[in-house]
PDB file of N, CA and C in Angstrom:
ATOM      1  N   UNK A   1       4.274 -11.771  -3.944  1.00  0.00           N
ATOM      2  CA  UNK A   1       3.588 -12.160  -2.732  1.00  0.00           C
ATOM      3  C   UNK A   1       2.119 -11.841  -2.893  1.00  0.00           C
ATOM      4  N   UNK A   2       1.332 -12.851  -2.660  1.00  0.00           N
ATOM      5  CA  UNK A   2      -0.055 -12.369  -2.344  1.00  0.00           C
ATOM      6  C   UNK A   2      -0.299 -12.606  -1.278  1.00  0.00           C
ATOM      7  N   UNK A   3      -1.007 -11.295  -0.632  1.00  0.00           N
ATOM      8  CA  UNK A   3      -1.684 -11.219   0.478  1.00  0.00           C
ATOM      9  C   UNK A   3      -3.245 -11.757   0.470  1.00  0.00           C
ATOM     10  N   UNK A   4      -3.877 -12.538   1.616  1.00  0.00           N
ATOM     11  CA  UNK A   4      -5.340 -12.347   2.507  1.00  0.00           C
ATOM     12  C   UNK A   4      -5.725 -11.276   2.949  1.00  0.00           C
ATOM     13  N   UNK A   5      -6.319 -10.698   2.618  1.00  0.00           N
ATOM     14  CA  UNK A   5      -6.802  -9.370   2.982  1.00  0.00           C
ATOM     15  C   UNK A   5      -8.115  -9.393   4.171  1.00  0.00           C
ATOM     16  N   UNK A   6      -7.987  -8.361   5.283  1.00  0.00           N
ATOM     17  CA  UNK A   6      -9.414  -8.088   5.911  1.00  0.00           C
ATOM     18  C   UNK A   6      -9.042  -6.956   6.096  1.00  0.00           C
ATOM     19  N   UNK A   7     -10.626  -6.649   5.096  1.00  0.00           N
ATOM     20  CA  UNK A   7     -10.775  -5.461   4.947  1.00  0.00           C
ATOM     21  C   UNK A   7     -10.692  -4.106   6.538  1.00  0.00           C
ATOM     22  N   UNK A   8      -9.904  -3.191   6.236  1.00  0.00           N
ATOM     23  CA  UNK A   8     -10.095  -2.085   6.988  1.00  0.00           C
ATOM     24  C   UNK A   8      -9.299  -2.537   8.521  1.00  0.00           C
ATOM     25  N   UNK A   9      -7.795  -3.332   7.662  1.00  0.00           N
ATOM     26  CA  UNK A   9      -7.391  -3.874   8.581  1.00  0.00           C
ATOM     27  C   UNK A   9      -5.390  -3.513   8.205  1.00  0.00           C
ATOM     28  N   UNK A  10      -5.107  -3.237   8.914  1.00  0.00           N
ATOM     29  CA  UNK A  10      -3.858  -2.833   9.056  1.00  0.00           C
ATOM     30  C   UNK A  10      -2.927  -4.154   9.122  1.00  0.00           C
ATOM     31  N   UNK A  11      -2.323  -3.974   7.382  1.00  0.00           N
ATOM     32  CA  UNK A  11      -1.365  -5.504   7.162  1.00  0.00           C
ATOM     33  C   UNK A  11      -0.191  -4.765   6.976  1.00  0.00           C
ATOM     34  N   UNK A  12       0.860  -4.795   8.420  1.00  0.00           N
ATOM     35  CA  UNK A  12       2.337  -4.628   8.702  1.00  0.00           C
ATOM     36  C   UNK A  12       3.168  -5.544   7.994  1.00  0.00           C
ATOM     37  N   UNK A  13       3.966  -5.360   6.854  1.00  0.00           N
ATOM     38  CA  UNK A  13       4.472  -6.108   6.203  1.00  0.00           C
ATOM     39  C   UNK A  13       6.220  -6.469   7.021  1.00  0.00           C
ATOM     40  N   UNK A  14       6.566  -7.647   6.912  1.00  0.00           N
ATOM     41  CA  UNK A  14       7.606  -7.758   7.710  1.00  0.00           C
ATOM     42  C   UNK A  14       8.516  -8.558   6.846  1.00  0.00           C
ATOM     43  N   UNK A  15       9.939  -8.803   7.294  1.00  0.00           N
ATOM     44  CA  UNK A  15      11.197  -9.328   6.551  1.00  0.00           C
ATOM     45  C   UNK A  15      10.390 -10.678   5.455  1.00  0.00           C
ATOM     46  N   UNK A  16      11.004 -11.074   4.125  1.00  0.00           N
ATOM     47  CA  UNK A  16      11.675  -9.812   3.368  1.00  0.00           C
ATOM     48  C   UNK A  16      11.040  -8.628   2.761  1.00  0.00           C
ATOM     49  N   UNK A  17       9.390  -8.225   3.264  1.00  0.00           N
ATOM     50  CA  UNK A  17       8.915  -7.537   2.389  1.00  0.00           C
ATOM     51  C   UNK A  17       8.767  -5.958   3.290  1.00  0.00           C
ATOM     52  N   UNK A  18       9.103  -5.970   4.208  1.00  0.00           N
ATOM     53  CA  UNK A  18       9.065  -4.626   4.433  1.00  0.00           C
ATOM     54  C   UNK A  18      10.090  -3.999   3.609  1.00  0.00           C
ATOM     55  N   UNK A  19       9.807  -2.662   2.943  1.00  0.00           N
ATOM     56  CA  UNK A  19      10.540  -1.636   2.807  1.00  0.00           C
ATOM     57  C   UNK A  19      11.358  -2.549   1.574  1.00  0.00           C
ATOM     58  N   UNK A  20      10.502  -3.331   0.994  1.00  0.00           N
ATOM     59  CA  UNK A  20      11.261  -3.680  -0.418  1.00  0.00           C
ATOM     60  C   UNK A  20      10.192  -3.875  -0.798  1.00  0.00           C
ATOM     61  N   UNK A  21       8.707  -3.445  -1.549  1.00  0.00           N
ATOM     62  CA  UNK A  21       8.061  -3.611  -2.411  1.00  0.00           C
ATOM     63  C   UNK A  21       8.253  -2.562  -3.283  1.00  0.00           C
ATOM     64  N   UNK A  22       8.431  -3.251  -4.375  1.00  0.00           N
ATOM     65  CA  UNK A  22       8.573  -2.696  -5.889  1.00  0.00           C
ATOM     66  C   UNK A  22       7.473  -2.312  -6.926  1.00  0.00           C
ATOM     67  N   UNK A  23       6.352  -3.566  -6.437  1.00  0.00           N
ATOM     68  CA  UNK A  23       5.460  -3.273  -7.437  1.00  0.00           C
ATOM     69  C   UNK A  23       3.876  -3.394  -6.299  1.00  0.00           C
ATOM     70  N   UNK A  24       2.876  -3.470  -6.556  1.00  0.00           N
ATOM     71  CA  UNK A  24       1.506  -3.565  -6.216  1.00  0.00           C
ATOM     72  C   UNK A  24       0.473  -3.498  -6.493  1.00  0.00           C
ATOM     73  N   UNK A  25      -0.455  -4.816  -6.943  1.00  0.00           N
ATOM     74  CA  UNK A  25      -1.864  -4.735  -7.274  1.00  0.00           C
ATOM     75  C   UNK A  25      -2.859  -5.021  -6.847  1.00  0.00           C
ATOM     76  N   UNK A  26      -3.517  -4.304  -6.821  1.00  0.00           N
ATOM     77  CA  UNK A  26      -4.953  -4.611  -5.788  1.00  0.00           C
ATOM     78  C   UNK A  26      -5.785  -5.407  -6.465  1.00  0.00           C
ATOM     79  N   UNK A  27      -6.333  -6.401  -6.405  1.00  0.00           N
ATOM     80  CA  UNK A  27      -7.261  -7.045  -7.169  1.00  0.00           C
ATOM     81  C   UNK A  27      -8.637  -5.906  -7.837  1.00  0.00           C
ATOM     82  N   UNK A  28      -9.346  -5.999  -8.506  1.00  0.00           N
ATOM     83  CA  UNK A  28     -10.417  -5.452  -9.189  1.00  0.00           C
ATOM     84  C   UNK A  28     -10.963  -4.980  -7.960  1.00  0.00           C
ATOM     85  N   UNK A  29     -11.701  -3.760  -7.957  1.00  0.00           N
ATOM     86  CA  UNK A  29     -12.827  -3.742  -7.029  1.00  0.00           C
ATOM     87  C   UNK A  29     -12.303  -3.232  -5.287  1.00  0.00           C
ATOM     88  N   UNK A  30     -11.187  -3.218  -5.489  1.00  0.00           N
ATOM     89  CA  UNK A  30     -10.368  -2.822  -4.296  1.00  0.00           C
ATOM     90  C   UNK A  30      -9.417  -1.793  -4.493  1.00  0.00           C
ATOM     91  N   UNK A  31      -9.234  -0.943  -2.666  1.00  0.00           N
ATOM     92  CA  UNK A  31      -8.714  -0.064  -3.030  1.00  0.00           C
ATOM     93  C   UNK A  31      -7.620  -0.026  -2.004  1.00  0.00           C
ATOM     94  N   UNK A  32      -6.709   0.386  -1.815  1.00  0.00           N
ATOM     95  CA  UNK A  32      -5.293   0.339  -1.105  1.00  0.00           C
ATOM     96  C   UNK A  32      -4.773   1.555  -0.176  1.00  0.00           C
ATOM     97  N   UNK A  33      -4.454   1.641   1.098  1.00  0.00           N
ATOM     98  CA  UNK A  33      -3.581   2.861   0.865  1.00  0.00           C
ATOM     99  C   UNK A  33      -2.261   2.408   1.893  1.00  0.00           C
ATOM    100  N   UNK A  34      -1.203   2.707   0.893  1.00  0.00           N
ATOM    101  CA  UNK A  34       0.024   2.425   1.523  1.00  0.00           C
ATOM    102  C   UNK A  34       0.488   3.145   2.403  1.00  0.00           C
ATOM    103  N   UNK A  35       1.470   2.610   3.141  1.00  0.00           N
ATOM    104  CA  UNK A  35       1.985   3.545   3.792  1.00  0.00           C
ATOM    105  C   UNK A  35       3.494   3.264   4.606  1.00  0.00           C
ATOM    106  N   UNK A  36       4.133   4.112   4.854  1.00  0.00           N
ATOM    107  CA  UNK A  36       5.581   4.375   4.812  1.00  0.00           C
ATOM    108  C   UNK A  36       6.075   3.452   5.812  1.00  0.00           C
ATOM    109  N   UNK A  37       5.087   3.816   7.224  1.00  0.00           N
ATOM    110  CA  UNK A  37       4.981   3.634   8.971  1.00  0.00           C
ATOM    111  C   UNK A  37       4.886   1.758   8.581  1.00  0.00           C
ATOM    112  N   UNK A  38       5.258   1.350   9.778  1.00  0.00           N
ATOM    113  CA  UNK A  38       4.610  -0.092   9.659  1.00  0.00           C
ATOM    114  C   UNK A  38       3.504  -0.667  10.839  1.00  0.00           C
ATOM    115  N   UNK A  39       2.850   0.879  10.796  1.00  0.00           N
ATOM    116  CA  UNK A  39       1.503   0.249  11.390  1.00  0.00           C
ATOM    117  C   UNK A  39       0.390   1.192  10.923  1.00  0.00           C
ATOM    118  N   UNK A  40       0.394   1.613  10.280  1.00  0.00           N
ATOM    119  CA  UNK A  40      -0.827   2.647   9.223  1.00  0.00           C
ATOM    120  C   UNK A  40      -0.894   3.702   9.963  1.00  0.00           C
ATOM    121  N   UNK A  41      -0.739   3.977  10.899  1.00  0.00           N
ATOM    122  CA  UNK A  41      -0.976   4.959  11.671  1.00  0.00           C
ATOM    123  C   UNK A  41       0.106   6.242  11.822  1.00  0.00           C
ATOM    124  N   UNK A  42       1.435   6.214  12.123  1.00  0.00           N
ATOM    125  CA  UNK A  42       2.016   6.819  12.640  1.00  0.00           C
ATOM    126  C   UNK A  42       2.125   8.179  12.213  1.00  0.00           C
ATOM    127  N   UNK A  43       2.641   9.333  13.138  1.00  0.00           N
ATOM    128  CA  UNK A  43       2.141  10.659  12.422  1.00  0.00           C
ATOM    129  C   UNK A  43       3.228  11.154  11.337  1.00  0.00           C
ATOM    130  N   UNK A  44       2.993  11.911   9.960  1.00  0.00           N
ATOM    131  CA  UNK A  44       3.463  11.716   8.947  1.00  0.00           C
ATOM    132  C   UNK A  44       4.294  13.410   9.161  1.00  0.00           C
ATOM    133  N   UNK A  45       5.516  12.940   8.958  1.00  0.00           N
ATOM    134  CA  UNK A  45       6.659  13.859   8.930  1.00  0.00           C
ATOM    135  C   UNK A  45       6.857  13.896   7.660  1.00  0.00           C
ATOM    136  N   UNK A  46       7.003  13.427   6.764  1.00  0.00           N
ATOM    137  CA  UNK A  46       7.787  13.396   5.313  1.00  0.00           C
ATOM    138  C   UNK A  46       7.311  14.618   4.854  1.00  0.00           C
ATOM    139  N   UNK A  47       8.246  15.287   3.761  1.00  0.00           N
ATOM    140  CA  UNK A  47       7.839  15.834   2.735  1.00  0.00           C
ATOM    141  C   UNK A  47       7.023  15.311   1.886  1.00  0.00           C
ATOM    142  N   UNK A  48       7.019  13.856   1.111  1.00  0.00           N
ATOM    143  CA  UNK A  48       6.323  13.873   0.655  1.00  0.00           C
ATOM    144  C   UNK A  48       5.485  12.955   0.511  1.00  0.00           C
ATOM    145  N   UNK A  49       4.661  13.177   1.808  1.00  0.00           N
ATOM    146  CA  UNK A  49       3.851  12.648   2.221  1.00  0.00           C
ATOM    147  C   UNK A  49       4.046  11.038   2.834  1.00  0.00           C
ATOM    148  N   UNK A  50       3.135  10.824   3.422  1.00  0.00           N
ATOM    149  CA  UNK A  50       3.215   9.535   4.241  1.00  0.00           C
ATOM    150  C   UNK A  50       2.371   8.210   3.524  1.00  0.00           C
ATOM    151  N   UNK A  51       1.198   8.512   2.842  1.00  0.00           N
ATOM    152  CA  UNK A  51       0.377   7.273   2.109  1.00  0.00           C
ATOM    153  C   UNK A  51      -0.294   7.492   1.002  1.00  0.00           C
ATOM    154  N   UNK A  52      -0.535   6.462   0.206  1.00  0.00           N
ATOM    155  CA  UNK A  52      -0.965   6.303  -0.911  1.00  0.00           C
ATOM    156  C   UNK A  52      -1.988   5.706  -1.149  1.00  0.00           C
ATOM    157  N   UNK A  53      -3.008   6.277  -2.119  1.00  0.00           N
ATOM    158  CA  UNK A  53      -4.304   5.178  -2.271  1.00  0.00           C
ATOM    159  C   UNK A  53      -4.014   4.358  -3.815  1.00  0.00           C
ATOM    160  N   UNK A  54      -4.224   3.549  -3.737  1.00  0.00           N
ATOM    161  CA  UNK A  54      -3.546   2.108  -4.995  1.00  0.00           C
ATOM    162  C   UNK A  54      -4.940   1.803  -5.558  1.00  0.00           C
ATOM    163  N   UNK A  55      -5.158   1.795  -6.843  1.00  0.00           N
ATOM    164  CA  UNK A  55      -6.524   1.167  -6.989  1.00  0.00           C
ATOM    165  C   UNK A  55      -6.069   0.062  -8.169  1.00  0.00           C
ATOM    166  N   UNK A  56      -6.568  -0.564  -8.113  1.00  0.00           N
ATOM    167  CA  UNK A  56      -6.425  -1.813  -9.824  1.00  0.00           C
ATOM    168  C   UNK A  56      -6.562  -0.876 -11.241  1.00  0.00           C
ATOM    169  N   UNK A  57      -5.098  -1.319 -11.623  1.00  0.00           N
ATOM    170  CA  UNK A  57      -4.574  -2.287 -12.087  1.00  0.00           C
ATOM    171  C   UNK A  57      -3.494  -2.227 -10.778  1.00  0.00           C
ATOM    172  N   UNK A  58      -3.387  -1.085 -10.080  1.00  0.00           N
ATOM    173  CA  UNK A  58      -1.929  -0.439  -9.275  1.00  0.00           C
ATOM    174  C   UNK A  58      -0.742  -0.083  -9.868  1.00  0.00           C
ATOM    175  N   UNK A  59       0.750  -0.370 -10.153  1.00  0.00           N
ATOM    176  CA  UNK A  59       1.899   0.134 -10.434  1.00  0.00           C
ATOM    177  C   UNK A  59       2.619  -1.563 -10.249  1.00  0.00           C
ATOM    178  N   UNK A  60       2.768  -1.925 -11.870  1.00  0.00           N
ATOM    179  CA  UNK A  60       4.143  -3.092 -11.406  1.00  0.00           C
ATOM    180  C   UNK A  60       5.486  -2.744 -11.227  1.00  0.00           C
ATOM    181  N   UNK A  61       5.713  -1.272 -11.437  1.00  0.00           N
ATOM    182  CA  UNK A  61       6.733  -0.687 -10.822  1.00  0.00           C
ATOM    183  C   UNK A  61       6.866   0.536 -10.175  1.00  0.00           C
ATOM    184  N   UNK A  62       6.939   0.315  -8.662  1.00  0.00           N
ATOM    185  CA  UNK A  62       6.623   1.713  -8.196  1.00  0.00           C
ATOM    186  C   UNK A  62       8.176   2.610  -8.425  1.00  0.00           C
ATOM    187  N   UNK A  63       8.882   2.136  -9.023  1.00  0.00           N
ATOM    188  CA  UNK A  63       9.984   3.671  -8.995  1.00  0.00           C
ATOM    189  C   UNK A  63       9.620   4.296 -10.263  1.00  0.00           C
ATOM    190  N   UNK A  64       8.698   3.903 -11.036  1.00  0.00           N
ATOM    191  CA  UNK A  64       7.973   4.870 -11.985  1.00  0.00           C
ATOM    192  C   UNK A  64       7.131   5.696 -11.115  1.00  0.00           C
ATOM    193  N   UNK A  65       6.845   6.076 -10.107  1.00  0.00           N
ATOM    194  CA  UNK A  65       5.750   6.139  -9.577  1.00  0.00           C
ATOM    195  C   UNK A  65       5.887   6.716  -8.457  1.00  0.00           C
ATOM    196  N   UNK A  66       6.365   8.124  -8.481  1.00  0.00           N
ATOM    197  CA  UNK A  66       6.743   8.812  -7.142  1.00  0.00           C
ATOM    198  C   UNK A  66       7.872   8.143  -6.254  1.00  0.00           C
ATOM    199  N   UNK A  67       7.947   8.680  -5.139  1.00  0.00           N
ATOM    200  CA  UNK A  67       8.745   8.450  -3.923  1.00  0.00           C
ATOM    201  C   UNK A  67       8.114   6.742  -3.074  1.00  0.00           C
ATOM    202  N   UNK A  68       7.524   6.522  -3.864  1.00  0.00           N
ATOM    203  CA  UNK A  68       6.683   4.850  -3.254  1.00  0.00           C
ATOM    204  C   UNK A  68       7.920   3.438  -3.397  1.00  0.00           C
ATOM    205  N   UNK A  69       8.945   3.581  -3.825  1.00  0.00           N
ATOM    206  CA  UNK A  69       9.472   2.287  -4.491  1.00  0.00           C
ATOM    207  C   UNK A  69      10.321   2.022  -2.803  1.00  0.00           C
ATOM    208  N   UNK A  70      10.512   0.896  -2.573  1.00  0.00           N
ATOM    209  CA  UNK A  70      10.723   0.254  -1.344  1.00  0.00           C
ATOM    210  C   UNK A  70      10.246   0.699  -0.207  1.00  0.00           C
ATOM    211  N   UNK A  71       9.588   1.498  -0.025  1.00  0.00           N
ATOM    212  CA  UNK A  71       9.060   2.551   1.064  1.00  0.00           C
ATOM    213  C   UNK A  71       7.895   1.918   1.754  1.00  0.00           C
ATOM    214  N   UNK A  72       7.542   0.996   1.393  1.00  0.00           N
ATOM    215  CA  UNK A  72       6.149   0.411   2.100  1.00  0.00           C
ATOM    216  C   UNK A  72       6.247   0.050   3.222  1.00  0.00           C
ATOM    217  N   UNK A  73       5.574  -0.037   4.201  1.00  0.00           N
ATOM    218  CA  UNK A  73       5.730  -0.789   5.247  1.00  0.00           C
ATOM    219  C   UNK A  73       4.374  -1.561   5.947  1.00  0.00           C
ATOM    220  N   UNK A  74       3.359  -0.868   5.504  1.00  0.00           N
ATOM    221  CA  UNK A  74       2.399  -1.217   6.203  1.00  0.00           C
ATOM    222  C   UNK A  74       0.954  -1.039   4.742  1.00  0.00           C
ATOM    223  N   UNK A  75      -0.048  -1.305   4.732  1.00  0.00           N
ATOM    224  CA  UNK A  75      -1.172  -0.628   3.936  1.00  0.00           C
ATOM    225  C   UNK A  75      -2.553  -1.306   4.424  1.00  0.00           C
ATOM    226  N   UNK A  76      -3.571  -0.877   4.501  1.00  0.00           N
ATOM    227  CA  UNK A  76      -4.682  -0.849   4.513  1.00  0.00           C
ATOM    228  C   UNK A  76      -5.649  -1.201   2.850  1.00  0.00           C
ATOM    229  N   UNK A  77      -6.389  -2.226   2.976  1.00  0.00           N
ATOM    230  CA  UNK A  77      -7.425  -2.315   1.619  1.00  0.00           C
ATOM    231  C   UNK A  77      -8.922  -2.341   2.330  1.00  0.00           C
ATOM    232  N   UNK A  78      -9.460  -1.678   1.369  1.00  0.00           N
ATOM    233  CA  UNK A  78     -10.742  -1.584   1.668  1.00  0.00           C
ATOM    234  C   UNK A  78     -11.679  -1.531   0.225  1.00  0.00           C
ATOM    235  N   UNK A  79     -13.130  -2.082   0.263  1.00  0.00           N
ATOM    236  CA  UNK A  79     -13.500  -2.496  -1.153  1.00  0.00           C
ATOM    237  C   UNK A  79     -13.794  -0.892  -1.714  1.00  0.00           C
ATOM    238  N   UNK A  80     -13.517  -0.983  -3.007  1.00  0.00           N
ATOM    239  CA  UNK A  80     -13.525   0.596  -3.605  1.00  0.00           C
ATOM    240  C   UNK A  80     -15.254   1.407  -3.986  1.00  0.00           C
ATOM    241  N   UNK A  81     -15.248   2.058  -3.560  1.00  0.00           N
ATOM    242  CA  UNK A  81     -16.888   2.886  -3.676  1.00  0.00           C
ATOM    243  C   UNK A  81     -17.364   2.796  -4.872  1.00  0.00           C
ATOM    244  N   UNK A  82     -16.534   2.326  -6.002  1.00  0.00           N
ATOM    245  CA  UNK A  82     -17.226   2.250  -7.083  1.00  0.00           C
ATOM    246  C   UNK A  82     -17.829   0.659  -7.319  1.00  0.00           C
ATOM    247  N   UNK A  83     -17.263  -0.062  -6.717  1.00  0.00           N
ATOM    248  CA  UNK A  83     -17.424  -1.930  -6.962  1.00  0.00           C
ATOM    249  C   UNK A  83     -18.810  -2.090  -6.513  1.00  0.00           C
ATOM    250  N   UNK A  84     -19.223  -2.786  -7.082  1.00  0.00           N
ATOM    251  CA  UNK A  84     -20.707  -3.019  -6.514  1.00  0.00           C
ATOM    252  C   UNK A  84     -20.954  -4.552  -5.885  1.00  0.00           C
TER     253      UNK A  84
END
């Protein structure tokens, strides 16, 4: 799936992709942060932890990759401080 992105904007992912993304890449120059909730916000109970910041290349498989593998629900991109 590729997403349209606006920036600094809360993209709630919904059937079939909530809570089944496997993999994720942010294009160049962008930066990500996932998150569990499916509205970026909600207050974070987990052990381990509630969000993630994704930068390019990202993870084509997140069950290499911590507690992240189907767990997504929601994420935020915003352009990365290093991109010019």
């Amino acid at each position: 799936m590729t997403v349209s992105l606006v920036y600094d904007s809360c993209t709630t992912l919904t059937a079939p992709w909530a809570y089944n993304v496997s993999s994720l890449e942010p294009v160049p120059g962008v930066v990500c942060w996932m998150n569990r909730s499916n509205n970026c916000s909600d207050i974070c109970r987990s052990p381990e932890g509630c969000n993630e910041i994704i930068e390019f290349p990202g993870y084509p498989d997140l069950s290499t990759y911590g507690p992240w593998n189907n767990t997504i629900g929601s994420f935020t991109c915003n352009p990365s401080s290093t991109s010019s």
